[in-house]
PDB file of N, CA and C in Angstrom:
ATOM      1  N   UNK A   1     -20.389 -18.218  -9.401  1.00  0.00           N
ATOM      2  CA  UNK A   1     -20.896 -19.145  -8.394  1.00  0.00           C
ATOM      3  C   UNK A   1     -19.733 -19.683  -7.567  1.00  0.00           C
ATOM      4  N   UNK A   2     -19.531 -19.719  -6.463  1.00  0.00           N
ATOM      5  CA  UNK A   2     -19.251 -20.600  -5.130  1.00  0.00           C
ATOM      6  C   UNK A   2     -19.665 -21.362  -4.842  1.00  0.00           C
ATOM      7  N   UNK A   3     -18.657 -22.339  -4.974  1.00  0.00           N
ATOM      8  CA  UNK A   3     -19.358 -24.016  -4.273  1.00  0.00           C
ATOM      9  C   UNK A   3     -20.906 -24.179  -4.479  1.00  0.00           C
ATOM     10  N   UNK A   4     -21.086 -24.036  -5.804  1.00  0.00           N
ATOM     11  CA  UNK A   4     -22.308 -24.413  -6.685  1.00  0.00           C
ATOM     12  C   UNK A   4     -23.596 -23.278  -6.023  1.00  0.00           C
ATOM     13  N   UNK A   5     -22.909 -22.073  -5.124  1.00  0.00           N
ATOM     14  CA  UNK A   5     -23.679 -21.648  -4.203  1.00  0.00           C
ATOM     15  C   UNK A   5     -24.148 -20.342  -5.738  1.00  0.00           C
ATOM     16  N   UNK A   6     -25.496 -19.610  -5.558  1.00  0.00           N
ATOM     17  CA  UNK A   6     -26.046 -18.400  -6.287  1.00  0.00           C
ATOM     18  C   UNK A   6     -25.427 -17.305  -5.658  1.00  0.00           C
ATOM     19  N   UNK A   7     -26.157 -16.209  -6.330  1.00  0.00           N
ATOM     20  CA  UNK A   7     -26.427 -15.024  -5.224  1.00  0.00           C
ATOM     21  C   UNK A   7     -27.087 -15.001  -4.490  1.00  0.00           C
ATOM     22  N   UNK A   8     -28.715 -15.399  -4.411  1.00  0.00           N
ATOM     23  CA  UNK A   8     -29.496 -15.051  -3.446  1.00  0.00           C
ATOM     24  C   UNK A   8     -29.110 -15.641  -2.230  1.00  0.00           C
ATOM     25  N   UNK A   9     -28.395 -17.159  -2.698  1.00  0.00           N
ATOM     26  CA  UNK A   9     -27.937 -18.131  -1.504  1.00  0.00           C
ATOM     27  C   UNK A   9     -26.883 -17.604  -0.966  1.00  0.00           C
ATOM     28  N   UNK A  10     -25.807 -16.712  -1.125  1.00  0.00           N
ATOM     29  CA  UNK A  10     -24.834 -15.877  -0.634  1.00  0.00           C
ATOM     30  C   UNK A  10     -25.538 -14.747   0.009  1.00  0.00           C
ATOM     31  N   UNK A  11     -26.798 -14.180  -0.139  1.00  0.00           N
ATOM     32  CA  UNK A  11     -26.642 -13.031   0.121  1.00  0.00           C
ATOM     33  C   UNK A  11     -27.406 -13.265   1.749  1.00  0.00           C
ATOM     34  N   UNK A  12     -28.286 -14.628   1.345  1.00  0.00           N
ATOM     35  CA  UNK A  12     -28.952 -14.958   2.725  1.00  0.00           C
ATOM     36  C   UNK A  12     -28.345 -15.629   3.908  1.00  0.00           C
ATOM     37  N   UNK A  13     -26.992 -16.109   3.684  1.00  0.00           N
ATOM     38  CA  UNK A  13     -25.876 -16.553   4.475  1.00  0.00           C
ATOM     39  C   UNK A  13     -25.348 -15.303   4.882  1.00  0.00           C
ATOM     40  N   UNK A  14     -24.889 -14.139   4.133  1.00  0.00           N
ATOM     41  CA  UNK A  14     -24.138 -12.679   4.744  1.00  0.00           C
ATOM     42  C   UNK A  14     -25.587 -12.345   5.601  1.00  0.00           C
ATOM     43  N   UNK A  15     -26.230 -12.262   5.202  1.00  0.00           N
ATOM     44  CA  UNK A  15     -27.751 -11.467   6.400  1.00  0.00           C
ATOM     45  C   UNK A  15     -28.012 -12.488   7.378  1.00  0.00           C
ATOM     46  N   UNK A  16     -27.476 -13.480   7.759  1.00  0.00           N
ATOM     47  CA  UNK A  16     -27.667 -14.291   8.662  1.00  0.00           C
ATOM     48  C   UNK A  16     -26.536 -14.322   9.485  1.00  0.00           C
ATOM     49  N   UNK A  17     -25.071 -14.191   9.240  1.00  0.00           N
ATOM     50  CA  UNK A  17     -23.871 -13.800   9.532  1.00  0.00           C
ATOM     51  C   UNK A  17     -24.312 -12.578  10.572  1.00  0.00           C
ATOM     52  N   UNK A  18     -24.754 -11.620   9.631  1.00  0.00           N
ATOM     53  CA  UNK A  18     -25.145 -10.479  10.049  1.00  0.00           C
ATOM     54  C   UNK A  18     -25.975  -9.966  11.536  1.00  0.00           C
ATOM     55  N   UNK A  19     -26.767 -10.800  11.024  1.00  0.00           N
ATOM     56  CA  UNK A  19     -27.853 -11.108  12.143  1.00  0.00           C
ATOM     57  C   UNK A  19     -27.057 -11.811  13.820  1.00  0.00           C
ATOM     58  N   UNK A  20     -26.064 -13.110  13.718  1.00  0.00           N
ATOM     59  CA  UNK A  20     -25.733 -13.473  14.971  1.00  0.00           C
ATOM     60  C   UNK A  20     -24.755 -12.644  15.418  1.00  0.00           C
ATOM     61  N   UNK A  21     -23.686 -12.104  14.371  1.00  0.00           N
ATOM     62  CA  UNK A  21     -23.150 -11.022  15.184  1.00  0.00           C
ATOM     63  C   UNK A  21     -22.555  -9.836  15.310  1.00  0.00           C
ATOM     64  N   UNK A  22     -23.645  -9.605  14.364  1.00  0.00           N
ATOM     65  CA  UNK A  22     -23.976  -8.027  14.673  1.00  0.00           C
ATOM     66  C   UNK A  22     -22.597  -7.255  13.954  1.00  0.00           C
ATOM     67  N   UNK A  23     -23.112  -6.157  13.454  1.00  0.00           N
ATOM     68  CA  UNK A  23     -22.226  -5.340  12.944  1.00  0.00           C
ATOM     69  C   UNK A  23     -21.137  -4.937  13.412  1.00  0.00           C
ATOM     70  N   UNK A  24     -21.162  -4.927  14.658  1.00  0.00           N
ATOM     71  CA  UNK A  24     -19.619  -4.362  15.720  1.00  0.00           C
ATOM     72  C   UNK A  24     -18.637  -5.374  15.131  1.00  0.00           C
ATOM     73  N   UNK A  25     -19.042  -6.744  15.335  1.00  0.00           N
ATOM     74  CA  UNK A  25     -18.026  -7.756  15.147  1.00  0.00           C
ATOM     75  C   UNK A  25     -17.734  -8.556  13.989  1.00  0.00           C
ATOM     76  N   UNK A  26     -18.565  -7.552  12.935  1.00  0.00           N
ATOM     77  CA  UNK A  26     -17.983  -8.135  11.384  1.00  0.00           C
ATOM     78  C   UNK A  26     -16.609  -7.597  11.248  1.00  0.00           C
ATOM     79  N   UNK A  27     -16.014  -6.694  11.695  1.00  0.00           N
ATOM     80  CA  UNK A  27     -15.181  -7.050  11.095  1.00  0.00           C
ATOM     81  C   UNK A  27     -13.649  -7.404  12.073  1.00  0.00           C
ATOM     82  N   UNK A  28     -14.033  -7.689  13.414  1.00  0.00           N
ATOM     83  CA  UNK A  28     -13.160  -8.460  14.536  1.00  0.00           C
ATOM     84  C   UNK A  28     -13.201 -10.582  13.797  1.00  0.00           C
ATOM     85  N   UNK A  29     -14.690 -10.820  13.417  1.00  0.00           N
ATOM     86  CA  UNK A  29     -14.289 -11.946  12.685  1.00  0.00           C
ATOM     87  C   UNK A  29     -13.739 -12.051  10.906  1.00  0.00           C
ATOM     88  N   UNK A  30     -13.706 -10.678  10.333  1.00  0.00           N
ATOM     89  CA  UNK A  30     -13.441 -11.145   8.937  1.00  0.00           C
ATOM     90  C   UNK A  30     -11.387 -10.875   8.825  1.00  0.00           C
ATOM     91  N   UNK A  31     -11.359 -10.318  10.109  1.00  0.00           N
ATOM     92  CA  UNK A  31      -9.500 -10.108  10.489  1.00  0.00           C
ATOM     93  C   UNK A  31      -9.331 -11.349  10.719  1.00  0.00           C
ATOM     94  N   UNK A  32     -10.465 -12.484  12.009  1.00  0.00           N
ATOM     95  CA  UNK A  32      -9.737 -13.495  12.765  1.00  0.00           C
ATOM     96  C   UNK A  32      -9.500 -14.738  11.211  1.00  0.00           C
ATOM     97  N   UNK A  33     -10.361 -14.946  10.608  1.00  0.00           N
ATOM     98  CA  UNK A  33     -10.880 -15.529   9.205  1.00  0.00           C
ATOM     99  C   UNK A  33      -9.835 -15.087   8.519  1.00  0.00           C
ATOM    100  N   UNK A  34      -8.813 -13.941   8.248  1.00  0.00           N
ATOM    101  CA  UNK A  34      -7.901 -13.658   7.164  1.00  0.00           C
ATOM    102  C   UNK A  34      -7.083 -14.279   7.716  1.00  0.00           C
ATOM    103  N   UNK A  35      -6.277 -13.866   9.033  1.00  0.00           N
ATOM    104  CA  UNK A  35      -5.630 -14.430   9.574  1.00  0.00           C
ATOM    105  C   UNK A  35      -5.059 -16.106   9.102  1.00  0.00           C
ATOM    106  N   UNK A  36      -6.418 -17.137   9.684  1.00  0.00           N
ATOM    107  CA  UNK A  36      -6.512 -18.367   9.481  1.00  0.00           C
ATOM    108  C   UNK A  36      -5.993 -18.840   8.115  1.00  0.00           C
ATOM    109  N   UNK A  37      -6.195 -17.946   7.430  1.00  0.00           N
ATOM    110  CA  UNK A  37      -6.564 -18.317   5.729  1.00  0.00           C
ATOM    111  C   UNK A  37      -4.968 -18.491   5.530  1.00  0.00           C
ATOM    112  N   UNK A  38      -4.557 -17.166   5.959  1.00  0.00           N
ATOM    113  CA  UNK A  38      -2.516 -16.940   5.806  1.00  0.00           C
ATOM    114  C   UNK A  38      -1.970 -17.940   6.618  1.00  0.00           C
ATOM    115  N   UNK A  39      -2.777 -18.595   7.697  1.00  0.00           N
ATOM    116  CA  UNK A  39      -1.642 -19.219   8.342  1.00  0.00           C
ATOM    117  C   UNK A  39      -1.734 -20.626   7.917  1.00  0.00           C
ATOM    118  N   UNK A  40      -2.478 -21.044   7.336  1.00  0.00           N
ATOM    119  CA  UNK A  40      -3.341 -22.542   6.745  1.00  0.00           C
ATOM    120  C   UNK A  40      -2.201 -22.390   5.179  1.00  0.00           C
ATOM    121  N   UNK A  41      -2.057 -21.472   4.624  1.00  0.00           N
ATOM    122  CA  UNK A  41      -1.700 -21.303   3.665  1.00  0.00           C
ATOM    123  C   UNK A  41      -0.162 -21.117   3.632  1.00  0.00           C
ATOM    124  N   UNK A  42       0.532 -20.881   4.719  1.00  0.00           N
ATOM    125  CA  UNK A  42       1.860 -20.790   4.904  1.00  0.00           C
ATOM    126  C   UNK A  42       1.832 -21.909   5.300  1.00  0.00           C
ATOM    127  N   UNK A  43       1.477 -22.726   6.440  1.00  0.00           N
ATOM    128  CA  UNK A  43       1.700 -23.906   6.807  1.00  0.00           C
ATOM    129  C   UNK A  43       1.518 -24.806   5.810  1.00  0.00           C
ATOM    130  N   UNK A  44       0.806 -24.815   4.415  1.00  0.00           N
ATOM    131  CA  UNK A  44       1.305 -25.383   3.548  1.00  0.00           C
ATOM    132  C   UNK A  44       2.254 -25.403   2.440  1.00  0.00           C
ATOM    133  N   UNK A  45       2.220 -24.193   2.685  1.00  0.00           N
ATOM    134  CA  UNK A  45       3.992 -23.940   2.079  1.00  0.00           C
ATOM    135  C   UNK A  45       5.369 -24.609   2.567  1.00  0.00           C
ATOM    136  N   UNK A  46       4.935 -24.098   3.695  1.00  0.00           N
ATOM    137  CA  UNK A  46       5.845 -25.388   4.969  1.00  0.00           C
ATOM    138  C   UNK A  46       6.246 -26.482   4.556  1.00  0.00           C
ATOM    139  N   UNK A  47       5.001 -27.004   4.672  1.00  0.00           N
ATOM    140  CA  UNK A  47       5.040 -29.041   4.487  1.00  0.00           C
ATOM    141  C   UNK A  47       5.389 -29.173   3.075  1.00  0.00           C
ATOM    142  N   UNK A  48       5.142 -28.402   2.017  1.00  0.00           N
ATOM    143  CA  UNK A  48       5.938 -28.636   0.384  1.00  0.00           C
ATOM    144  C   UNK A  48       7.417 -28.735   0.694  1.00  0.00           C
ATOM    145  N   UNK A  49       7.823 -27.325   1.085  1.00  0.00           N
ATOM    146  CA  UNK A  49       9.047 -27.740   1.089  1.00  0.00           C
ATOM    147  C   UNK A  49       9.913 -28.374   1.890  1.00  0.00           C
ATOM    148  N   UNK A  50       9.489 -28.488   3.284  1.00  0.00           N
ATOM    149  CA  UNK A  50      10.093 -29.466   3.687  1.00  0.00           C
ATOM    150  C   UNK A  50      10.326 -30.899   3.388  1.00  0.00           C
ATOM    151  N   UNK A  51       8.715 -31.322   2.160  1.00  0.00           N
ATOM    152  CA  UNK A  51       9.152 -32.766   1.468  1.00  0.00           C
ATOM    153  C   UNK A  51      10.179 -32.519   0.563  1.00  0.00           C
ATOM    154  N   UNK A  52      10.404 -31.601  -0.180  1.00  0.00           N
ATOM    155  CA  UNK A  52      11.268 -31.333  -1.263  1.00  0.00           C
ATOM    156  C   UNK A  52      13.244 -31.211  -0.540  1.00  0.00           C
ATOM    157  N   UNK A  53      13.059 -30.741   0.799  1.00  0.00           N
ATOM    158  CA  UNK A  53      14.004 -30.929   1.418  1.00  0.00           C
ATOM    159  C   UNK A  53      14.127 -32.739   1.389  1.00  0.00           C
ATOM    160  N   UNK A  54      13.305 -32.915   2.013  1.00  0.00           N
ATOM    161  CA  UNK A  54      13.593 -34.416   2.204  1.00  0.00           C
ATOM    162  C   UNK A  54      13.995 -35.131   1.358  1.00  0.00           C
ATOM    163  N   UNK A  55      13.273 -34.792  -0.031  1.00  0.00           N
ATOM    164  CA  UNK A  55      13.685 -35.732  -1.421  1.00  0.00           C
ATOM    165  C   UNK A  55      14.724 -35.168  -2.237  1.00  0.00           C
ATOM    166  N   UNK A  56      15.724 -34.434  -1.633  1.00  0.00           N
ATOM    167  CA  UNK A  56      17.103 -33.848  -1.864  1.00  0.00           C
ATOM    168  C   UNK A  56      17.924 -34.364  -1.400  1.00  0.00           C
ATOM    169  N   UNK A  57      17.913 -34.426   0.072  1.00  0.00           N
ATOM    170  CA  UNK A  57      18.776 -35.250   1.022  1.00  0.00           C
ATOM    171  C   UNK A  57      18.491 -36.361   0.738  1.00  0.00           C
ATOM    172  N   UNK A  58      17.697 -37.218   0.002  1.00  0.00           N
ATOM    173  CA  UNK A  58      17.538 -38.816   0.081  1.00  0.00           C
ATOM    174  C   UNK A  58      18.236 -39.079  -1.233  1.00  0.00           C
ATOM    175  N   UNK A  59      18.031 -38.150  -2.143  1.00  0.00           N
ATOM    176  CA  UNK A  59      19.211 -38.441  -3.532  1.00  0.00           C
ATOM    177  C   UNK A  59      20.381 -38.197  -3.209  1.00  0.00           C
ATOM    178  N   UNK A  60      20.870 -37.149  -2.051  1.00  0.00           N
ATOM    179  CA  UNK A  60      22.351 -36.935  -1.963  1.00  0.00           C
ATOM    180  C   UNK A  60      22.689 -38.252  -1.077  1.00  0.00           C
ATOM    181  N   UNK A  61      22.346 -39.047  -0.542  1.00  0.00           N
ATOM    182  CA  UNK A  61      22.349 -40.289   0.394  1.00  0.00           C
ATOM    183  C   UNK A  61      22.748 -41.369  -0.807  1.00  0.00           C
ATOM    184  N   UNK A  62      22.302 -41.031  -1.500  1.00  0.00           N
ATOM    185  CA  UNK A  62      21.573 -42.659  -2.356  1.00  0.00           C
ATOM    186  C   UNK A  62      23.086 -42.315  -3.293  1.00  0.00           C
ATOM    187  N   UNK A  63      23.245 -41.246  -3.648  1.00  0.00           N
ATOM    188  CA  UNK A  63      24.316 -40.981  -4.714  1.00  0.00           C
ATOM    189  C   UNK A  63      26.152 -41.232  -4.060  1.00  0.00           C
ATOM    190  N   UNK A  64      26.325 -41.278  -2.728  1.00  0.00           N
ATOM    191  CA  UNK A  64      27.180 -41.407  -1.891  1.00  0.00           C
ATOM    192  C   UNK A  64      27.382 -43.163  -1.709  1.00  0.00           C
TER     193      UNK A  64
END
């Protein structure tokens, strides 16, 4: 299960997917959707370590 979601409830969300747009462009949106996923997901990689930068330089400050 997904987000408390079934199968039948998955399968009637993909046939409705399906339905607005159309087979040509399943898979022009399941590239634009990967995409997002990597860049949401690097950009939080990002912001970790740049706090971890930050709370390096604030001990080398504090220790000086």
């Amino acid at each position: 299960m997904i987000f408390g979601l079934g199968t039948p409830e998955i399968l009637v969300i993909l046939v409705v997917v399906l339905v607005i747009f159309g087979p040509k462009n399943l898979p022009k949106l399941g590239s634009a959707l990967g995409k997002t996923v990597k860049n949401v997901r690097e950009g939080m990689e990002g912001e970790e370590s740049d706090k971890d930068e930050d709370d390096k330089s604030e001990k080398d400050e504090d220790s000086e």
